[in-house]
C-alpha atoms as a PDB file:
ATOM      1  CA  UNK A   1     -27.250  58.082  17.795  1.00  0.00           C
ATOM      2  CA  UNK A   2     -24.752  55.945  19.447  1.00  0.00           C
ATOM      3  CA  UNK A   3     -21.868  57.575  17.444  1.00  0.00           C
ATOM      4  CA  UNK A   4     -22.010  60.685  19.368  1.00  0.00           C
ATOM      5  CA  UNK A   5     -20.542  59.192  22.285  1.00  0.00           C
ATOM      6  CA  UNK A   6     -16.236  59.760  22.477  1.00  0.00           C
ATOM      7  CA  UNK A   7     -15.588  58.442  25.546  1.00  0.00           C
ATOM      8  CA  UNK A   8     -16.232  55.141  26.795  1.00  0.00           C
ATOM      9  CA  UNK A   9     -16.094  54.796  30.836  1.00  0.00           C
ATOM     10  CA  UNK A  10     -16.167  51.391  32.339  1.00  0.00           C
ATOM     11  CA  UNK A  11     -16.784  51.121  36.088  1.00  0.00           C
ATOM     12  CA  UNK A  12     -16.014  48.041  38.383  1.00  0.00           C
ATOM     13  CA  UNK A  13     -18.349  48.187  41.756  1.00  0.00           C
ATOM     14  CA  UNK A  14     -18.643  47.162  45.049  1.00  0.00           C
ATOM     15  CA  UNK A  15     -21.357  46.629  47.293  1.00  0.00           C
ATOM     16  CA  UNK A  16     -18.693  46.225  50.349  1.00  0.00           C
ATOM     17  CA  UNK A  17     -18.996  48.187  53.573  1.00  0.00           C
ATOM     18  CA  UNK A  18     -16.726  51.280  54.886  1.00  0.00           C
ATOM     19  CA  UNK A  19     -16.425  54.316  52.757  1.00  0.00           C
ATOM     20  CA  UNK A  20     -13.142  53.421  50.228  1.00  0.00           C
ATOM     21  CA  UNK A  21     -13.245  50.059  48.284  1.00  0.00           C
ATOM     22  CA  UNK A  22      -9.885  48.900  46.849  1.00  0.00           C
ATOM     23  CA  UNK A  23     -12.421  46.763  44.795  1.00  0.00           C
ATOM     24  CA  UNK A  24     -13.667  49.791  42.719  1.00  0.00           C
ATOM     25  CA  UNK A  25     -11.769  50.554  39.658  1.00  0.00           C
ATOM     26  CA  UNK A  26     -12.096  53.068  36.880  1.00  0.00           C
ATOM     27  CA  UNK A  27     -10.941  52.706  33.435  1.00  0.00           C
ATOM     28  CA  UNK A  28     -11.629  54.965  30.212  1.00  0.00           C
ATOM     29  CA  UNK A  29     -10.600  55.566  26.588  1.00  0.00           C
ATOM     30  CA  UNK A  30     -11.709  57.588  24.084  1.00  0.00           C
ATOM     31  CA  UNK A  31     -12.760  57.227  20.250  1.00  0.00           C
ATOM     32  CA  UNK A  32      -9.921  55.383  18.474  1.00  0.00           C
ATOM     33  CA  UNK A  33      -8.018  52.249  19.342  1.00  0.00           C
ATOM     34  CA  UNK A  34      -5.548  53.440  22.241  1.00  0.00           C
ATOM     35  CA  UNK A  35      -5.985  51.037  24.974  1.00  0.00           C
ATOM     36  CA  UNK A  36      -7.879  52.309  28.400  1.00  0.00           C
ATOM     37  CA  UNK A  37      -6.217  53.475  31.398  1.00  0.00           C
ATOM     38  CA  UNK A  38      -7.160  53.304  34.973  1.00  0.00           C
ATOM     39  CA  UNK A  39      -8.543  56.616  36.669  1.00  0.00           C
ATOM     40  CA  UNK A  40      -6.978  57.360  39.611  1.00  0.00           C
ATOM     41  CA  UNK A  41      -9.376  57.933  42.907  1.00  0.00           C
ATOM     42  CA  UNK A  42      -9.519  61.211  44.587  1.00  0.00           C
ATOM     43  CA  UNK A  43      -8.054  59.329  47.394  1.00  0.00           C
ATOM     44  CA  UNK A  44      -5.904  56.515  48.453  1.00  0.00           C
ATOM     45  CA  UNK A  45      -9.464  54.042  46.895  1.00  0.00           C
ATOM     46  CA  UNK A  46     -12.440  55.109  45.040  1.00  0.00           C
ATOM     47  CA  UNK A  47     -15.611  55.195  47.507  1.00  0.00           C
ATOM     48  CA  UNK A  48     -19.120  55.391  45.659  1.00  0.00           C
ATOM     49  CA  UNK A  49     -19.705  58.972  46.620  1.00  0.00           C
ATOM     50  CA  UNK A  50     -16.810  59.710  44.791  1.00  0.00           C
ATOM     51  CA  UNK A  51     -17.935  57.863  41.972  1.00  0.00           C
ATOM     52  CA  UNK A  52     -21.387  59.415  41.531  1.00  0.00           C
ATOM     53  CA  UNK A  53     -19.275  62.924  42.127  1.00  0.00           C
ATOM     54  CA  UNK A  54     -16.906  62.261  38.945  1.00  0.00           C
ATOM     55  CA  UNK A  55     -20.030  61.517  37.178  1.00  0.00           C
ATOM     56  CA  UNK A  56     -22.173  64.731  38.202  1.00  0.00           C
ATOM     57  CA  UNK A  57     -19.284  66.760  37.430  1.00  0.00           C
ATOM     58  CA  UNK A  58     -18.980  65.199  34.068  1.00  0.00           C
ATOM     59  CA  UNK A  59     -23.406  64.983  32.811  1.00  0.00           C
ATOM     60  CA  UNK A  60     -22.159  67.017  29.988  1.00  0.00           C
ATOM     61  CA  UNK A  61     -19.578  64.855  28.481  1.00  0.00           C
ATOM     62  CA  UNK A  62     -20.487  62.602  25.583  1.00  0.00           C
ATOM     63  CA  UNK A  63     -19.686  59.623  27.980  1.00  0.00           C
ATOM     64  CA  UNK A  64     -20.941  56.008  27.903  1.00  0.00           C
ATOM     65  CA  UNK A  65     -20.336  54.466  30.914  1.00  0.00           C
ATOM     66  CA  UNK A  66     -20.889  51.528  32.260  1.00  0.00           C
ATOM     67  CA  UNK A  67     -21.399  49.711  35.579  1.00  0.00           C
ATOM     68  CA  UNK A  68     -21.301  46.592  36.607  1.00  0.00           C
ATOM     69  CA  UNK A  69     -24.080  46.070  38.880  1.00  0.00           C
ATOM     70  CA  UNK A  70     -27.702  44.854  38.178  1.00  0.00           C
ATOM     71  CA  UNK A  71     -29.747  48.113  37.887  1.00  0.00           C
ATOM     72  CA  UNK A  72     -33.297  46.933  39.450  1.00  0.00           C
ATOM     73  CA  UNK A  73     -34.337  43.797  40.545  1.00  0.00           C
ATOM     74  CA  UNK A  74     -36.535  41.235  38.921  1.00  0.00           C
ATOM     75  CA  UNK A  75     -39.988  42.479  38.399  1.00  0.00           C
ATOM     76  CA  UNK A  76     -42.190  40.696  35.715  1.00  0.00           C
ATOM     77  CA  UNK A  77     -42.585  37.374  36.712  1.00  0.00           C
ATOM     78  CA  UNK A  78     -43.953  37.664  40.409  1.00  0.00           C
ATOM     79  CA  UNK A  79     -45.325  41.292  39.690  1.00  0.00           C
ATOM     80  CA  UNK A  80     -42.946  43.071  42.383  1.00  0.00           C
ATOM     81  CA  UNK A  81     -39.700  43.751  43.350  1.00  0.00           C
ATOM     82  CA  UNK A  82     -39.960  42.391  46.994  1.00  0.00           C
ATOM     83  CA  UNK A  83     -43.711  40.517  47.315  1.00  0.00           C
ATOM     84  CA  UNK A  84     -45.176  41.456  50.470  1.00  0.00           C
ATOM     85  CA  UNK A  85     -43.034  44.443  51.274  1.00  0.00           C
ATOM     86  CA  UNK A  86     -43.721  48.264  49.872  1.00  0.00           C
ATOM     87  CA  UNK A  87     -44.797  48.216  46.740  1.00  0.00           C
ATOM     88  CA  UNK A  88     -42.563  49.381  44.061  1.00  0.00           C
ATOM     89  CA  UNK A  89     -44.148  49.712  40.398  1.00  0.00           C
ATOM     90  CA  UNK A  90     -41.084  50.937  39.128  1.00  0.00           C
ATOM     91  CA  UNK A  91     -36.935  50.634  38.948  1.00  0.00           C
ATOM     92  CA  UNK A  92     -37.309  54.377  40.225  1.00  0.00           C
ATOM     93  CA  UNK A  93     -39.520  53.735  43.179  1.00  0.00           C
ATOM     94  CA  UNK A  94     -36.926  50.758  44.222  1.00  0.00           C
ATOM     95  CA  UNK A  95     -34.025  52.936  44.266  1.00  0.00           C
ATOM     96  CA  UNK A  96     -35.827  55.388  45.972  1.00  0.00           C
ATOM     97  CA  UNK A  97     -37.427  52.896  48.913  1.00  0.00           C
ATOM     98  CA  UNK A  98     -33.843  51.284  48.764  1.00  0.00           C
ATOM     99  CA  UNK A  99     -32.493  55.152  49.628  1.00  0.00           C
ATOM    100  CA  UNK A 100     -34.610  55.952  51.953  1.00  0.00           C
ATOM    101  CA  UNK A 101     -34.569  53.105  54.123  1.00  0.00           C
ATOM    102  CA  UNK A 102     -30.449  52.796  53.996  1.00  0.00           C
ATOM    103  CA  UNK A 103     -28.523  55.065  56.768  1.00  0.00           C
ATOM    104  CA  UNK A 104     -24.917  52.786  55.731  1.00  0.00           C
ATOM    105  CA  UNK A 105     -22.143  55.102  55.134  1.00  0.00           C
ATOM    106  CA  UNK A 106     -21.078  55.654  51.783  1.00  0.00           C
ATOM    107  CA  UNK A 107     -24.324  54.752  50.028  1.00  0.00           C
ATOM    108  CA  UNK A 108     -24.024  51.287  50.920  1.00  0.00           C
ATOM    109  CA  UNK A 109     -27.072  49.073  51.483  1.00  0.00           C
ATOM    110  CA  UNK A 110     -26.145  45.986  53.883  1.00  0.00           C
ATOM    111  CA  UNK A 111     -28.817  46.790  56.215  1.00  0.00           C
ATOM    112  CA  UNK A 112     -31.207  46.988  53.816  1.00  0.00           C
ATOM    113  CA  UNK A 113     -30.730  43.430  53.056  1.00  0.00           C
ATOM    114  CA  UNK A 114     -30.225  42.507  56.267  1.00  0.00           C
ATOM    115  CA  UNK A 115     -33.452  43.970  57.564  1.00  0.00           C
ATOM    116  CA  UNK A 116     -35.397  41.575  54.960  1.00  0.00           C
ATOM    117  CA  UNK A 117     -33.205  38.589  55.418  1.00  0.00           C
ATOM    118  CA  UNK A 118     -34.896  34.903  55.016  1.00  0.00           C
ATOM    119  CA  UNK A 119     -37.754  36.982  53.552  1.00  0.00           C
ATOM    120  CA  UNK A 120     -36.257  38.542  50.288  1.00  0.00           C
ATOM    121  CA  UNK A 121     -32.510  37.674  50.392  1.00  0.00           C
ATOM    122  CA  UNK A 122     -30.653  34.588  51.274  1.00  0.00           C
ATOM    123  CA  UNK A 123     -27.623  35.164  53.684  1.00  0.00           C
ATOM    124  CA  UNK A 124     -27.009  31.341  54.671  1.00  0.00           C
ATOM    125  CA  UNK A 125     -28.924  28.024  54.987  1.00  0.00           C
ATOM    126  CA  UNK A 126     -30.455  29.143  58.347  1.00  0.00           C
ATOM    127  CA  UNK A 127     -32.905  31.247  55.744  1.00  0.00           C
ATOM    128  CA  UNK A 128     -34.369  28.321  54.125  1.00  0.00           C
ATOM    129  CA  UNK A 129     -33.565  26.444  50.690  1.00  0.00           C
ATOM    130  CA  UNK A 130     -31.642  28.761  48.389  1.00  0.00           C
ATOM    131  CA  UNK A 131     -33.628  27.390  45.601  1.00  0.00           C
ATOM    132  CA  UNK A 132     -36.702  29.486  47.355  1.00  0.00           C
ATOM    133  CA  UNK A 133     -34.506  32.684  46.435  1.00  0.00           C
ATOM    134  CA  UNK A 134     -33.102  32.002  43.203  1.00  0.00           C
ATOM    135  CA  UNK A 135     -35.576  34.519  40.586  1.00  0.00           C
ATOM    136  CA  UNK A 136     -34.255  36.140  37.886  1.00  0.00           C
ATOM    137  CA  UNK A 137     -34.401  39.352  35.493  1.00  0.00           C
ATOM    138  CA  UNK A 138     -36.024  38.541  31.999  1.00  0.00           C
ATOM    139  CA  UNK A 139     -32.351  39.817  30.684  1.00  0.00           C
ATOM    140  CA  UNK A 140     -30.716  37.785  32.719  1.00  0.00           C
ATOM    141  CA  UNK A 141     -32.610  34.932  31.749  1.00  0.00           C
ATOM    142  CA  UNK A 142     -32.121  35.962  27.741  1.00  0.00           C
ATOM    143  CA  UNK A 143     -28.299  36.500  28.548  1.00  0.00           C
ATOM    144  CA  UNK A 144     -26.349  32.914  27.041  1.00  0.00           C
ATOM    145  CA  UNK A 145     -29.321  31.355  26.441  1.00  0.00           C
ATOM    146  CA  UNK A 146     -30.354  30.625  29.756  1.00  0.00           C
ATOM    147  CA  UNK A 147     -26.681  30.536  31.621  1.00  0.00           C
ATOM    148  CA  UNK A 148     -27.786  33.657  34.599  1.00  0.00           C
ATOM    149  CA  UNK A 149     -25.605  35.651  36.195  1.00  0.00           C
ATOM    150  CA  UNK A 150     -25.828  35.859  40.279  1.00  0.00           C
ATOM    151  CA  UNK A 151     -29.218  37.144  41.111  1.00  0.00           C
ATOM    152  CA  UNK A 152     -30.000  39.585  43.357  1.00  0.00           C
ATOM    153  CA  UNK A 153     -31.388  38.441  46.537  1.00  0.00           C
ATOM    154  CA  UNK A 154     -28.527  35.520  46.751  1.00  0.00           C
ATOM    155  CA  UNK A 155     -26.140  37.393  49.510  1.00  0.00           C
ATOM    156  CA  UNK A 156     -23.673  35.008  50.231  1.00  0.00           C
ATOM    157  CA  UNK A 157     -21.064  33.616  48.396  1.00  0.00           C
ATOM    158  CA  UNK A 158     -17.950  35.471  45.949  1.00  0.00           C
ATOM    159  CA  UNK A 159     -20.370  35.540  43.195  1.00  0.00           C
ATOM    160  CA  UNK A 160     -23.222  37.590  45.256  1.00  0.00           C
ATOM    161  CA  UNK A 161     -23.935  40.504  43.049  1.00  0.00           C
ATOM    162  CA  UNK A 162     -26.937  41.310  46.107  1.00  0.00           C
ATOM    163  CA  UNK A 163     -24.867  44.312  47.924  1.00  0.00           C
ATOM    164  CA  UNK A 164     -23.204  45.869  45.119  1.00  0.00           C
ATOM    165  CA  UNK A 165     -26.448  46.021  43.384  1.00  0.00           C
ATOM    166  CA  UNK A 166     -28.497  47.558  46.184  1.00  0.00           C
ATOM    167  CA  UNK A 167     -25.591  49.999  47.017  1.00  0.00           C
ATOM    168  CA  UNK A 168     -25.683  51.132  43.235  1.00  0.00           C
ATOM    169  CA  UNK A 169     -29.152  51.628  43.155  1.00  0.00           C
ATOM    170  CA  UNK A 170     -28.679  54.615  45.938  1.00  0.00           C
ATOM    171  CA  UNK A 171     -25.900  55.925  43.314  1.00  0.00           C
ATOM    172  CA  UNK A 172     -28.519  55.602  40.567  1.00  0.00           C
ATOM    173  CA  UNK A 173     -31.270  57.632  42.291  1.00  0.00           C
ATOM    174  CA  UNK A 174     -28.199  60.438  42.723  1.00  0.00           C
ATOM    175  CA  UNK A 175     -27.904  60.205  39.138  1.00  0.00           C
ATOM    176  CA  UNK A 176     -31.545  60.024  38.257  1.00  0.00           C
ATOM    177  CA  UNK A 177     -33.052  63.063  36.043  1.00  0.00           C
ATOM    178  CA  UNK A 178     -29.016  64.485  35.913  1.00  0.00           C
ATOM    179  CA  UNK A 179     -27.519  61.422  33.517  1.00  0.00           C
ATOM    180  CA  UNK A 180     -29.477  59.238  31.953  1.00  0.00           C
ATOM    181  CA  UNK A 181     -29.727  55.482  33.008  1.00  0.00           C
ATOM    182  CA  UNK A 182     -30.776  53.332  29.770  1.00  0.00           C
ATOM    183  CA  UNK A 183     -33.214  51.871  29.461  1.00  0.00           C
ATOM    184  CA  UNK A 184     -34.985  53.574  32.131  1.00  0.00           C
ATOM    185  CA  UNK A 185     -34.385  56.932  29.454  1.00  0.00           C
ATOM    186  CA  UNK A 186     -33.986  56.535  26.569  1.00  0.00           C
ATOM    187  CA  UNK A 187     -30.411  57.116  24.710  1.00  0.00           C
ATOM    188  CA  UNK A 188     -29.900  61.311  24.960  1.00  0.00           C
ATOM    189  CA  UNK A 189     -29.079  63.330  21.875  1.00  0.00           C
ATOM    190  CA  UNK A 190     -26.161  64.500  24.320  1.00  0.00           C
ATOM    191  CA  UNK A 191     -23.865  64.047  27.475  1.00  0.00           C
ATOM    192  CA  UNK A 192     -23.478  61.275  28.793  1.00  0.00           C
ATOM    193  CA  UNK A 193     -25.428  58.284  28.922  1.00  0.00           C
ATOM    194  CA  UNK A 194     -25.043  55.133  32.152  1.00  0.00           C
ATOM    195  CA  UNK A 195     -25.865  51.581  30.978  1.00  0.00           C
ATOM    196  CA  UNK A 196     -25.333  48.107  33.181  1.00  0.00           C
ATOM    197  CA  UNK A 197     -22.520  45.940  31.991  1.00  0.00           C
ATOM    198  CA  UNK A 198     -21.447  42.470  32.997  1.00  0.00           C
ATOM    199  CA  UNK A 199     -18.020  42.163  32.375  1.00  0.00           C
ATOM    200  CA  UNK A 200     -18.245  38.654  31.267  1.00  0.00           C
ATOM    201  CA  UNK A 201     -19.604  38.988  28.084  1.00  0.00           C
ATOM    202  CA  UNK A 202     -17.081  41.513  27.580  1.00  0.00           C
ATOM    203  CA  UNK A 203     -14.344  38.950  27.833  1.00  0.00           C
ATOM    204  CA  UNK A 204     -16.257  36.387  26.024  1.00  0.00           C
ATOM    205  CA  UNK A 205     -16.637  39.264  23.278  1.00  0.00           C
ATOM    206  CA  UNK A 206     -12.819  39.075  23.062  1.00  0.00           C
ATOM    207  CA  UNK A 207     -12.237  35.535  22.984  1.00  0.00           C
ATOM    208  CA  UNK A 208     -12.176  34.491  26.522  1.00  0.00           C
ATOM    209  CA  UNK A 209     -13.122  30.827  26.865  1.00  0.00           C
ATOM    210  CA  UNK A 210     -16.231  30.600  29.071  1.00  0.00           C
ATOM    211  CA  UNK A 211     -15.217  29.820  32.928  1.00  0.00           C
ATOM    212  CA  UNK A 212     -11.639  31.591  32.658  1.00  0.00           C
ATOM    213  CA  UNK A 213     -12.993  35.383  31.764  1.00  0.00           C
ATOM    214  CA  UNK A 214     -10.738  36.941  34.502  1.00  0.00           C
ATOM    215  CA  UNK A 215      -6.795  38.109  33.504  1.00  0.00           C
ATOM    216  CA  UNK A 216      -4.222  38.624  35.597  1.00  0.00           C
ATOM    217  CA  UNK A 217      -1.316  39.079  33.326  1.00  0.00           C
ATOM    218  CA  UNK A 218      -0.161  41.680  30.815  1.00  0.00           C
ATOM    219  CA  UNK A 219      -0.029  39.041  28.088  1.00  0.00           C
ATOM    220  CA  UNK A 220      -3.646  38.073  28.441  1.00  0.00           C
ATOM    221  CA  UNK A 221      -5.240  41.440  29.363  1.00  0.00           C
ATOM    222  CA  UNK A 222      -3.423  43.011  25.956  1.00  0.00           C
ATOM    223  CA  UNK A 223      -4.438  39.591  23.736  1.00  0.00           C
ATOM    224  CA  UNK A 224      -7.894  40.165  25.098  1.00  0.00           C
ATOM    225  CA  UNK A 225      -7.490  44.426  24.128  1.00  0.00           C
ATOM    226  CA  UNK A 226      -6.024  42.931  20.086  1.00  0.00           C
ATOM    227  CA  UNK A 227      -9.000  40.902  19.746  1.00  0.00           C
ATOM    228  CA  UNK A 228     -11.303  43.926  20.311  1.00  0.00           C
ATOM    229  CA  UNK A 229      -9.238  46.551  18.226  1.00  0.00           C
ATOM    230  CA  UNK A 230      -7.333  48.280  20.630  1.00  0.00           C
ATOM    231  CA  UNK A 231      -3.499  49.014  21.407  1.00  0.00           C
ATOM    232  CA  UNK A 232      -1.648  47.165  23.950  1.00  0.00           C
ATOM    233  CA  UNK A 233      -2.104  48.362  27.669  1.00  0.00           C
ATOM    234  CA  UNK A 234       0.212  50.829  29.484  1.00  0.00           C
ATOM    235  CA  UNK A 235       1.917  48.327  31.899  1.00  0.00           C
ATOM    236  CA  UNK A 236       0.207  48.243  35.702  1.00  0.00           C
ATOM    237  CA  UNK A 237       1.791  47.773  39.103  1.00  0.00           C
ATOM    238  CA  UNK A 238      -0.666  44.778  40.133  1.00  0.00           C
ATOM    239  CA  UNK A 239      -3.059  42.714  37.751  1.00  0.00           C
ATOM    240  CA  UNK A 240      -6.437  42.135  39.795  1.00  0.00           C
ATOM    241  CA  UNK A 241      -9.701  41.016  38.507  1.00  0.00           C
ATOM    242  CA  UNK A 242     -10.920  44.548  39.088  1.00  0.00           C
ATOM    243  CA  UNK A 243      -8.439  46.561  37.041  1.00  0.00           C
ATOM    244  CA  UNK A 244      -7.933  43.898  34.447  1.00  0.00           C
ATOM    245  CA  UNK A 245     -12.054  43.933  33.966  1.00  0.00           C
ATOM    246  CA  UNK A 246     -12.365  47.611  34.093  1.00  0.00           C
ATOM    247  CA  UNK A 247      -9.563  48.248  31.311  1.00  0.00           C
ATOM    248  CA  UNK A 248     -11.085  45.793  29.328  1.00  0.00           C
ATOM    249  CA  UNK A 249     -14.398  46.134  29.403  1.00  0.00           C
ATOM    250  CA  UNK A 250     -13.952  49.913  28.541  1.00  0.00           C
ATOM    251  CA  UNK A 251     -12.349  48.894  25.514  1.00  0.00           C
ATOM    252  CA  UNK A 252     -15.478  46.561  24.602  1.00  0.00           C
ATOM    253  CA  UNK A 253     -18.191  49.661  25.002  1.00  0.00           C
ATOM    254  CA  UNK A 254     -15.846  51.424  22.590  1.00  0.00           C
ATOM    255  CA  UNK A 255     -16.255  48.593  20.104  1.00  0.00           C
ATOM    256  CA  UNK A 256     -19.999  47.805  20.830  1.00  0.00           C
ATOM    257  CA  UNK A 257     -21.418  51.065  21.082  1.00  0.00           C
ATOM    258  CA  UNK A 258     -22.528  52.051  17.567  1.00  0.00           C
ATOM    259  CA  UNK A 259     -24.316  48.574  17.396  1.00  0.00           C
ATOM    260  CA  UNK A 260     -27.847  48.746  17.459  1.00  0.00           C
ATOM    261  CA  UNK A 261     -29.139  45.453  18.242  1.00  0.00           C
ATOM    262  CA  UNK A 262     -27.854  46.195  21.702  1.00  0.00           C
ATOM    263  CA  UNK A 263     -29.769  49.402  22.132  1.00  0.00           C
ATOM    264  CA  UNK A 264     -32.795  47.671  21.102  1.00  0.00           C
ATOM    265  CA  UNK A 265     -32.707  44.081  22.174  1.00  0.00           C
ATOM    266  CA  UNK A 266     -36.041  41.314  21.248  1.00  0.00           C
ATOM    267  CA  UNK A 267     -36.763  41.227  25.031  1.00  0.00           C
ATOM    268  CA  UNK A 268     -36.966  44.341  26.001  1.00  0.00           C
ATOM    269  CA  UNK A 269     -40.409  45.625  26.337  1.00  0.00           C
ATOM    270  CA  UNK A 270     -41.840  48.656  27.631  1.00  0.00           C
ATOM    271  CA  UNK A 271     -42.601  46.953  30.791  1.00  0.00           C
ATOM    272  CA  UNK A 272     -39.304  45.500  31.648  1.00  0.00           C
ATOM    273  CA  UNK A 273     -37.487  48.867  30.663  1.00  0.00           C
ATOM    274  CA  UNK A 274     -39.109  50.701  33.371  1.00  0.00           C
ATOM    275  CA  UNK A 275     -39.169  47.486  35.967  1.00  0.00           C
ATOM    276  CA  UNK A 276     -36.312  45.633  35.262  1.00  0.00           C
ATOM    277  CA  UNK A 277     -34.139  47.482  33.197  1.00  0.00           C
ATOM    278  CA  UNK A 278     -31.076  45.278  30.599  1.00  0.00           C
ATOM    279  CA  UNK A 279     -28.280  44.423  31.070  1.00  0.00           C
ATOM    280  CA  UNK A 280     -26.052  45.716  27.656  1.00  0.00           C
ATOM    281  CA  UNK A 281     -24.613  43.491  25.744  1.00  0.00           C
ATOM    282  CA  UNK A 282     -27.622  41.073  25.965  1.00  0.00           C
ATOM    283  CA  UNK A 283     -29.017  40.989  22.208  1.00  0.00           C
END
């Protein structure tokens, strides 16, 4: 079913506040091997609205498209979301609680994590031992056998993925029942289709040694784009993490899409697809 799809979307996010993030990029290609490009925001920076209104405008479309923010948050070991607080027995009933509590511009959820600092999320040692915090999605235990990406309620730090993740869950619920979100759907016969990505593995996937996944040259962005089948890159202005990871990671859904041990991974059980969610890419 995967073959359907013709063009291959791959968004970097941020969880930052304000309402236009230099930190968001775009980047897209279609079927074939002609490298991704960058699409430009409406504006002078993408802002999440803007995102989720490319999208909606575009349900149709046989896009896959990707984000790069965790989806839900961990669910099956401590049987909730947030112990203690509202009860959530779903991904769908966190993004909702998450929207409805949230009044930050631009869908943005600091306050939401503020509000249940030192109880759910870990801003600084004045919360306690981060160790307390540190609980993790079964795919993101699965993902390089045992290496984890940033979990959720860790909000400090450059490799936080806590307010990006939140924030994207308000986009989600905009999206919810108008695109479909895999796993929490399954794959559509058509239109287009949203999965979570984590760039890394996308680098790895193209021969990036582990530790040094980010490019910030031509030369290694377009020897990353040869080892996954596609065409040099059109030259860009600046080479940031978040254009270099967009364009590349685009390029990687292209290549990865018709396989189908990654629409149907070992781990992923009924229970976690509707809790937790998967990260793709994690076999």
């Amino acid at each position: 079913m995967a073959e359907r799809f013709t063009g291959f979307v791959a968004i970097d996010w941020s969880g930052a506040h304000g309402v236009a993030h230099p930190g968001i990029r775009m980047a897209r290609c279609e079927a074939g091997d002609a490298a991704p490009m960058l699409v430009p925001p409406p504006g002078r920076a993408w802002s999440r609205q803007a995102v989720a209104d490319w999208l909606l405008t575009r349900a149709d479309e046989p896009l896959l498209v990707g984000f790069d923010f965790s989806f839900s948050a961990p669910f099956v070991a401590r049987g909730a979301h947030l112990p203690g607080d509202r009860t959530t027995a779903d991904a769908r009933a966190l993004w909702a609680y998450v929207d409805e509590t949230c009044d930050d511009p631009d869908l943005g959820a600091r306050s939401f994590l503020e509000a249940r600092r030192a109880r759910h999320f870990y801003f600084g040692a004045a919360d306690g031992r981060k160790a307390d915090f540190l609980h993790w999605r079964v795919c993101e235990i699965a993902a390089d056998g045992g290496r984890k990406p940033s979990t959720v309620y860790d909000a400090i730090g450059a490799s936080q993925v806590a307010k990006a993740s939140f924030a994207g869950m308000r986009l989600l619920r905009q999206l919810d029942g108008r695109i479909a979100i895999w796993p929490f759907d399954p794959l559509p016969r058509r239109g287009a289709a949203v999965v979570e990505i984590y760039t890394s593995i996308a680098a790895r996937d193209a021969g990036r040694p582990r530790g040094r996944s980010k490019m910030r040259s031509a030369e290694t962005l377009d020897a990353a784009l040869l080892a996954l089948g596609s065409e040099r890159h059109a030259p860009l202005s600046r080479y940031d993490d978040h254009s270099t990871d967009a364009i590349l990671t685009s390029a990687w859904l292209r290549k990865v899409a018709m396989r189908a041990d990654l629409w149907h991974p070992a781990g992923l059980t009924p229970l976690v697809a509707q809790t937790e969610g998967w990260t793709f890419g994690v076999s």
